[in-house]
Protein backbone atom coordinates (compact mmCIF):
# COMPACT_ATOMS: atom_id res chain seq x y z
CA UNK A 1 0.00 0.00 0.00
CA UNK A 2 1.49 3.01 -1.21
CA UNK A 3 1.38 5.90 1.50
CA UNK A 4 -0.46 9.09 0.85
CA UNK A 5 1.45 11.93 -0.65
CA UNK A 6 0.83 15.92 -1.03
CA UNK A 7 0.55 17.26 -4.41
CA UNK A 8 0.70 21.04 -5.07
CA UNK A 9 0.29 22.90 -8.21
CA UNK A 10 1.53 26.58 -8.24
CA UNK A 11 1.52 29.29 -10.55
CA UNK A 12 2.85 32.91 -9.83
CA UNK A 13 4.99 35.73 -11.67
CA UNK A 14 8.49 34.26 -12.22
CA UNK A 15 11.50 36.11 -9.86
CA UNK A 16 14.52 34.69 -8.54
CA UNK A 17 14.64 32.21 -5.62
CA UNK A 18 11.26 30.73 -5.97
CA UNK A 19 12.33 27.07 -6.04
CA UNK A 20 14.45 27.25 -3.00
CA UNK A 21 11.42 29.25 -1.13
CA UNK A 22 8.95 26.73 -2.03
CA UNK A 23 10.74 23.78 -1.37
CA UNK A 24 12.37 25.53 1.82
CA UNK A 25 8.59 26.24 3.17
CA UNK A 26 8.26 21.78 2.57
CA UNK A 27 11.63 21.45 4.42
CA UNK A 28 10.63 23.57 7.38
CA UNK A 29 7.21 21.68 7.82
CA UNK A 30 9.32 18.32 7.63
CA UNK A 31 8.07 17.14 4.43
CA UNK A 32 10.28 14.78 2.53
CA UNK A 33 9.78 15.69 -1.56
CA UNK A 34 9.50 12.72 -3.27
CA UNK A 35 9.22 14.83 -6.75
CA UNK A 36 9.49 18.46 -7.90
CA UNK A 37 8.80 19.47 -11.30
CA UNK A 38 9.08 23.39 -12.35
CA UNK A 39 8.80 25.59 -15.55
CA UNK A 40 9.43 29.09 -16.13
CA UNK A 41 7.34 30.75 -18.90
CA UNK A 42 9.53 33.40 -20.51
CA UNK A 43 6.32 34.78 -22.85
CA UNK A 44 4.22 34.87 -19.90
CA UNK A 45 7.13 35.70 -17.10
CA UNK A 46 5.18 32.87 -15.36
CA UNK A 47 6.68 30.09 -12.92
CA UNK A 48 4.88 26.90 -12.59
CA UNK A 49 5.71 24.10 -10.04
CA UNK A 50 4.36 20.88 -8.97
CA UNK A 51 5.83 19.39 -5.76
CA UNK A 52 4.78 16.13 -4.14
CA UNK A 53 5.92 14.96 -0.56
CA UNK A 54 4.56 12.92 2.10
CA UNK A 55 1.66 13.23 4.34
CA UNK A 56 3.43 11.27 6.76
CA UNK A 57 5.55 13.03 9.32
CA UNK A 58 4.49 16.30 7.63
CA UNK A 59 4.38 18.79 10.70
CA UNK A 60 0.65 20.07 9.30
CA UNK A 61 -2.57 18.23 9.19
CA UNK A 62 -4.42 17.70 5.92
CA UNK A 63 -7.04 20.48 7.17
CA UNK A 64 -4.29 22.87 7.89
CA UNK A 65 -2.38 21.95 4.60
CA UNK A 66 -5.07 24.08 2.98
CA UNK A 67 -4.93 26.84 4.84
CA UNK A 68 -0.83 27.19 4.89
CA UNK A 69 -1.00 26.71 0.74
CA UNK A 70 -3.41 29.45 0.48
CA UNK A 71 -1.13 32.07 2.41
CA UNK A 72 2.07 30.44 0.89
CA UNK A 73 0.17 31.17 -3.02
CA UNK A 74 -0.95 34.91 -1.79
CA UNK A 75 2.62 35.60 -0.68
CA UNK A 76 4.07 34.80 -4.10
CA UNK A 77 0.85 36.52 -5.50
CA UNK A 78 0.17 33.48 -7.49
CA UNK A 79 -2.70 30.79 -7.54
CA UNK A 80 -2.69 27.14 -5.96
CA UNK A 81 -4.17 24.13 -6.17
CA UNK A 82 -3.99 21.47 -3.63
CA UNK A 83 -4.86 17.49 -3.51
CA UNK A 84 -4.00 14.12 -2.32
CA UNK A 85 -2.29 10.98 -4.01
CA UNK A 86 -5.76 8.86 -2.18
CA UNK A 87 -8.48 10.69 -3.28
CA UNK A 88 -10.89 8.95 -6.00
CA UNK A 89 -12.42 11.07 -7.98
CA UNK A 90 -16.22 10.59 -8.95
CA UNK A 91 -16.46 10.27 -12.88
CA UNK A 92 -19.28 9.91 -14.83
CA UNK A 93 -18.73 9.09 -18.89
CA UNK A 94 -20.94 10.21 -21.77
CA UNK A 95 -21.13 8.12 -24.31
CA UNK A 96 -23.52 7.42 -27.41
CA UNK A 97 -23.08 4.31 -29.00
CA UNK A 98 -19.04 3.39 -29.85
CA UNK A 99 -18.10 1.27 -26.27
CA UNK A 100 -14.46 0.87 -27.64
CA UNK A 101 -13.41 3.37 -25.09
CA UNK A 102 -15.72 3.19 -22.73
CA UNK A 103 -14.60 -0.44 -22.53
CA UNK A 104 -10.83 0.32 -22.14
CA UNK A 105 -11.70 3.07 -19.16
CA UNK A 106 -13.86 0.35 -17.31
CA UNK A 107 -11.34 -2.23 -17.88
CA UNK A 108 -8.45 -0.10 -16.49
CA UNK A 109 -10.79 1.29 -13.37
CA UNK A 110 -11.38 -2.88 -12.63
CA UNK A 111 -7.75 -3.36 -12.68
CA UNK A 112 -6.62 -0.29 -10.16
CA UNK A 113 -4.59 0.90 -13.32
CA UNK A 114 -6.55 4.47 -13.61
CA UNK A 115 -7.19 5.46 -10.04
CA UNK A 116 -11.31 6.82 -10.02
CA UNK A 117 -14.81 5.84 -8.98
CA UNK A 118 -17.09 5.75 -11.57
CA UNK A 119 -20.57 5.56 -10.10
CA UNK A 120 -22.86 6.87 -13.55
CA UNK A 121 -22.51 6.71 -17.26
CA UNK A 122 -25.03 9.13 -19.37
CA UNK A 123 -25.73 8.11 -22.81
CA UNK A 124 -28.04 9.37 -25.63
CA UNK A 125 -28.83 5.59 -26.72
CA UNK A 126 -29.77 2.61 -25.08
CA UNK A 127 -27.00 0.23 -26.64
CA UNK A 128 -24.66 0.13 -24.12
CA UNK A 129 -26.80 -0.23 -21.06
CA UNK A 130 -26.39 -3.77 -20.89
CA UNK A 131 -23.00 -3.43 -21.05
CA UNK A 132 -22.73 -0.90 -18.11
CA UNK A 133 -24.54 -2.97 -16.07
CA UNK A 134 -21.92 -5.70 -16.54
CA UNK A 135 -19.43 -3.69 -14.91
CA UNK A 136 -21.70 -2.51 -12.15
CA UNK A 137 -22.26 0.68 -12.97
CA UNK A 138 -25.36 3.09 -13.01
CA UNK A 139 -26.74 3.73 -16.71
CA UNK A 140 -28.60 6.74 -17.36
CA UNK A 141 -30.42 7.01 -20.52
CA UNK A 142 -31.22 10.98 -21.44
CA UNK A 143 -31.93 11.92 -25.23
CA UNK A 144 -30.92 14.82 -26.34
CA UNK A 145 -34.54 16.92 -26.94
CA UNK A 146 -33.28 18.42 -30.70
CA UNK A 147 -36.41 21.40 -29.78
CA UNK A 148 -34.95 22.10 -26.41
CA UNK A 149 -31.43 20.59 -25.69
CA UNK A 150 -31.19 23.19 -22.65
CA UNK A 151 -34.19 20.93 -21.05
CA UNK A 152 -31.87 17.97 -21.52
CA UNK A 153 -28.81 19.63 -20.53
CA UNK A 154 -30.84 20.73 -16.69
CA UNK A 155 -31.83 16.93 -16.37
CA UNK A 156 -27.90 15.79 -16.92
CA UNK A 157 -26.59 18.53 -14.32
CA UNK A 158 -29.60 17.21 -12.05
CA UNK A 159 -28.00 13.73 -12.26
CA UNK A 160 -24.31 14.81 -11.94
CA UNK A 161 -24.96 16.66 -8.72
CA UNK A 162 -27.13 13.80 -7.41
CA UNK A 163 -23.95 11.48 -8.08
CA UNK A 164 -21.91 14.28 -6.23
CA UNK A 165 -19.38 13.89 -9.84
CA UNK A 166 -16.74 15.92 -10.18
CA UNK A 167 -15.23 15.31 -13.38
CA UNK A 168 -16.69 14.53 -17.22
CA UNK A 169 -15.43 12.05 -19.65
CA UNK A 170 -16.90 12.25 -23.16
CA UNK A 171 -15.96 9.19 -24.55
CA UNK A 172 -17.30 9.24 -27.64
CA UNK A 173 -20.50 11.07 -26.83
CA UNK A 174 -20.89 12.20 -30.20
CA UNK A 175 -22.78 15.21 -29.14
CA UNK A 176 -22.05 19.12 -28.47
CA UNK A 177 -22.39 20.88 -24.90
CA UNK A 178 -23.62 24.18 -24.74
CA UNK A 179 -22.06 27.22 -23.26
CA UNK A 180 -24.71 27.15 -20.25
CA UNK A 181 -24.01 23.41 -19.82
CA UNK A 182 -20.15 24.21 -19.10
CA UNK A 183 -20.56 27.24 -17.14
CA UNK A 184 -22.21 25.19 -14.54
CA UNK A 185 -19.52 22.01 -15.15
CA UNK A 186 -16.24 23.00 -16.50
CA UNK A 187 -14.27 20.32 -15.72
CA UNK A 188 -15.02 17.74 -18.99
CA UNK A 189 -11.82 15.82 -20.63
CA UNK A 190 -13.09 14.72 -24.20
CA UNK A 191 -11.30 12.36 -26.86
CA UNK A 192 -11.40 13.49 -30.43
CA UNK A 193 -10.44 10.71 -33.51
CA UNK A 194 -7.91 13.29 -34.95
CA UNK A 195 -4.34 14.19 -34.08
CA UNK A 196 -5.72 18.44 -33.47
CA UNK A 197 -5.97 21.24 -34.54
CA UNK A 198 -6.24 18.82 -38.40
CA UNK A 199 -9.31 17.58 -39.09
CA UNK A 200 -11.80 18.92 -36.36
CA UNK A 201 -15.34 18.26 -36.54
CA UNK A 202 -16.94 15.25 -37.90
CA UNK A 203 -15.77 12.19 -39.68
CA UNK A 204 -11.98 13.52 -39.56
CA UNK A 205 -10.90 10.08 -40.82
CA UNK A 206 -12.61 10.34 -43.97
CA UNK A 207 -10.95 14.13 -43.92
CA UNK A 208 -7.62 12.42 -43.50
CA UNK A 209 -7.61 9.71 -46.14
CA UNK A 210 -8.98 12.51 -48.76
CA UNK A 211 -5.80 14.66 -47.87
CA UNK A 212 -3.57 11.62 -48.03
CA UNK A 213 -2.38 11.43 -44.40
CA UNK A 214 0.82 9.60 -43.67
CA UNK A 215 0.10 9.64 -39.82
CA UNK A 216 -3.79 9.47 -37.93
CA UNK A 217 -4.05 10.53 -34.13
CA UNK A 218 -6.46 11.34 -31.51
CA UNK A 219 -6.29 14.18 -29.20
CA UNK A 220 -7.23 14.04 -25.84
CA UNK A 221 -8.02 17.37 -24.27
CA UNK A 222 -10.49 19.89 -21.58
CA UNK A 223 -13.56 20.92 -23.54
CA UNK A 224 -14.22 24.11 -23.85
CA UNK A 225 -16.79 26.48 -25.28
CA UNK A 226 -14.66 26.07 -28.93
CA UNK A 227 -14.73 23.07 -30.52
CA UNK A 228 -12.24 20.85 -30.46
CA UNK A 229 -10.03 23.39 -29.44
CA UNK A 230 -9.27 23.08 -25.62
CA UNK A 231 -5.87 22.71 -23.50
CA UNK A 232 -4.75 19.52 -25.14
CA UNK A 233 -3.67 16.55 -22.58
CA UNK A 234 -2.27 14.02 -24.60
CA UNK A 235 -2.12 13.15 -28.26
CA UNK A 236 -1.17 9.85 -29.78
CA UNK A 237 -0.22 8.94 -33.52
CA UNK A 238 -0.07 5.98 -36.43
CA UNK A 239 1.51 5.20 -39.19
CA UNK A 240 -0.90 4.67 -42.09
CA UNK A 241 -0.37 4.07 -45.79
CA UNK A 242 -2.13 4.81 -49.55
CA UNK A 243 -3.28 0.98 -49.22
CA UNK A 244 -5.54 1.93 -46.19
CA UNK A 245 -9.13 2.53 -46.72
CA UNK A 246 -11.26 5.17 -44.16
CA UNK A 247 -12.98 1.94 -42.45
CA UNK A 248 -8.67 0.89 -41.85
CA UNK A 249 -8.34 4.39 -40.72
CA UNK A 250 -11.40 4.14 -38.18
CA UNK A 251 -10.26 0.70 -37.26
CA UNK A 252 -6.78 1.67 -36.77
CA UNK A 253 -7.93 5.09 -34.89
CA UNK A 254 -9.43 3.21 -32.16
CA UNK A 255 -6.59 2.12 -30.88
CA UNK A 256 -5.28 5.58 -30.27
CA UNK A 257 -8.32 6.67 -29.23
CA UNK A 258 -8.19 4.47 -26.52
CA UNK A 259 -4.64 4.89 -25.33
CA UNK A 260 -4.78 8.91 -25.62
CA UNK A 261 -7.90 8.68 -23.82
CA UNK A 262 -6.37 6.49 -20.95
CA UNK A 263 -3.37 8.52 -20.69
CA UNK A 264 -4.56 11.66 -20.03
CA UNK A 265 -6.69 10.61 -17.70
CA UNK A 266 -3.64 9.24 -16.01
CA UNK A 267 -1.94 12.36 -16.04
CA UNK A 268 -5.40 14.42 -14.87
CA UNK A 269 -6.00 12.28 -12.18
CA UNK A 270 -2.39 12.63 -10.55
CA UNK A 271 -2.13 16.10 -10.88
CA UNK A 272 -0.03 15.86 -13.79
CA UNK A 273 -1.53 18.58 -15.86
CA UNK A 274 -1.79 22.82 -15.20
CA UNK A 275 -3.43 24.69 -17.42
CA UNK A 276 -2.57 28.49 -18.28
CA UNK A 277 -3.36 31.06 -20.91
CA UNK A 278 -4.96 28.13 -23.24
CA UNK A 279 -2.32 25.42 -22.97
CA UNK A 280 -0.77 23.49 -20.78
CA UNK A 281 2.05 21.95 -19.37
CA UNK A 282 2.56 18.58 -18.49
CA UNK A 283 5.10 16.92 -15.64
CA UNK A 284 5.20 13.56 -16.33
């Protein structure tokens, strides 16, 4: 059993002798580091820093962790964000009718490989209910109302919050949130069958075998108001030839669908990822 660690995220304006002030603040609680990552941001004159140590012999509680990070962040006039290696995470998945991913994140959660509770799965279709219920896990069938998608959008937030979830994984919901729908839940990682910004929107494999492509990816990434075009997680890539057809493509796409999909959700769940001014940066 691994023992609970500290992770903090930390972005401020960049100046001299940040790394020893940060990691000297750790020291002087007794925390031992078991990894520091940092970045400085030349463009932006930003620093970014994520530090992990133990819980265990730290001088603070976990309720007074908060508190200290908060003062330590307003000192260095920068933001932070705090969490803790055994959390699970709530996460429900949208999807429609493709289960290839869907599968692969069920399969992994089974295992202990991807560290998160999935209690609820939303879907648009019935055809994967069955499937859910295989694994144990709640199905929620609500169609998308083409008159009044807002209506359909209230009963999914209704859900979420009765599920207390606090991420989103679109995998393969083949559908479009609206603005109002991610005002109220930002936090959504989506998978898109294209290596972005090429080929957004639909059927980007048939885009890609029209223009020839020589490589086919999937992007995994935060959804935001534009599509397909949010901080991007993780991207993954395949070598494809003129003999390939676009049902080869879709076939072979999968497969990176799955493991871009899986990865990033990796990386998301240990506090891998920051996000700033549209990107992000990833210590891995």
């Amino acid at each position: 059993m691994l023992s609970t660690t500290v992770i903090l995220q930390l972005v401020c304006p960049d100046r001299p002798g940040l790394v020893s002030e940060i990691a000297g603040w750790i020291a002087h609680n007794h925390g031992n580091i078991r990894h520091a990552d940092h970045h400085t941001d030349d463009s932006e004159r930003l620093f970014l820093s994520r530090l992990e140590w133990d819980l265990e012999g730290f001088r603070l509680n976990r309720e007074s962790i908060t508190e200290a990070v908060n003062e330590l962040a307003r000192n260095l006039n920068g933001q932070a964000q705090l969490n803790f290696s055994d959390e699970l995470p709530r996460v429900a998945i949208f999807v429609s009718k493709q289960s290839h991913c869907l599968v692969d994140l069920l399969w992994r959660v089974r295992s202990g490989e991807i560290q998160m509770s999935v209690p609820l799965i939303i879907s648009n279709h019935f055809e994967l209910e069955t499937l859910c219920r295989d694994f144990g896990v709640d199905f929620r069938y609500i169609p998308i109302d083409p008159v009044n998608r807002l209506k359909s959008e209230s009963i999914m937030l209704q859900t979420l919050s009765d599920y207390r979830i606090e991420l989103i994984v679109l995998a393969k919901y083949m559908q479009i949130l609206s603005a109002q729908f991610l005002e109220q839940f930002p936090l959504i990682i989506n998978i898109h069958h294209s290596f972005l910004p090429a080929f957004k929107g639909a059927q980007p494999y048939h885009q890609a075998w029209k223009r020839g492509v020589k490589l086919i990816g999937a992007t995994a990434h935060y959804v935001t108001e534009d599509l397909d075009d949010g901080p991007i997680i993780e991207q993954t890539t395949l070598q494809v030839s003129h003999r390939d057809e676009v049902h080869d493509l879709i076939r072979k796409g999968r497969d990176t669908e799955r493991i871009a999909l899986a990865r990033a959700l990796r990386l998301h769940l240990r506090r891998q990822v920051m996000v700033y001014s549209g990107r992000t940066a990833i210590f891995a």
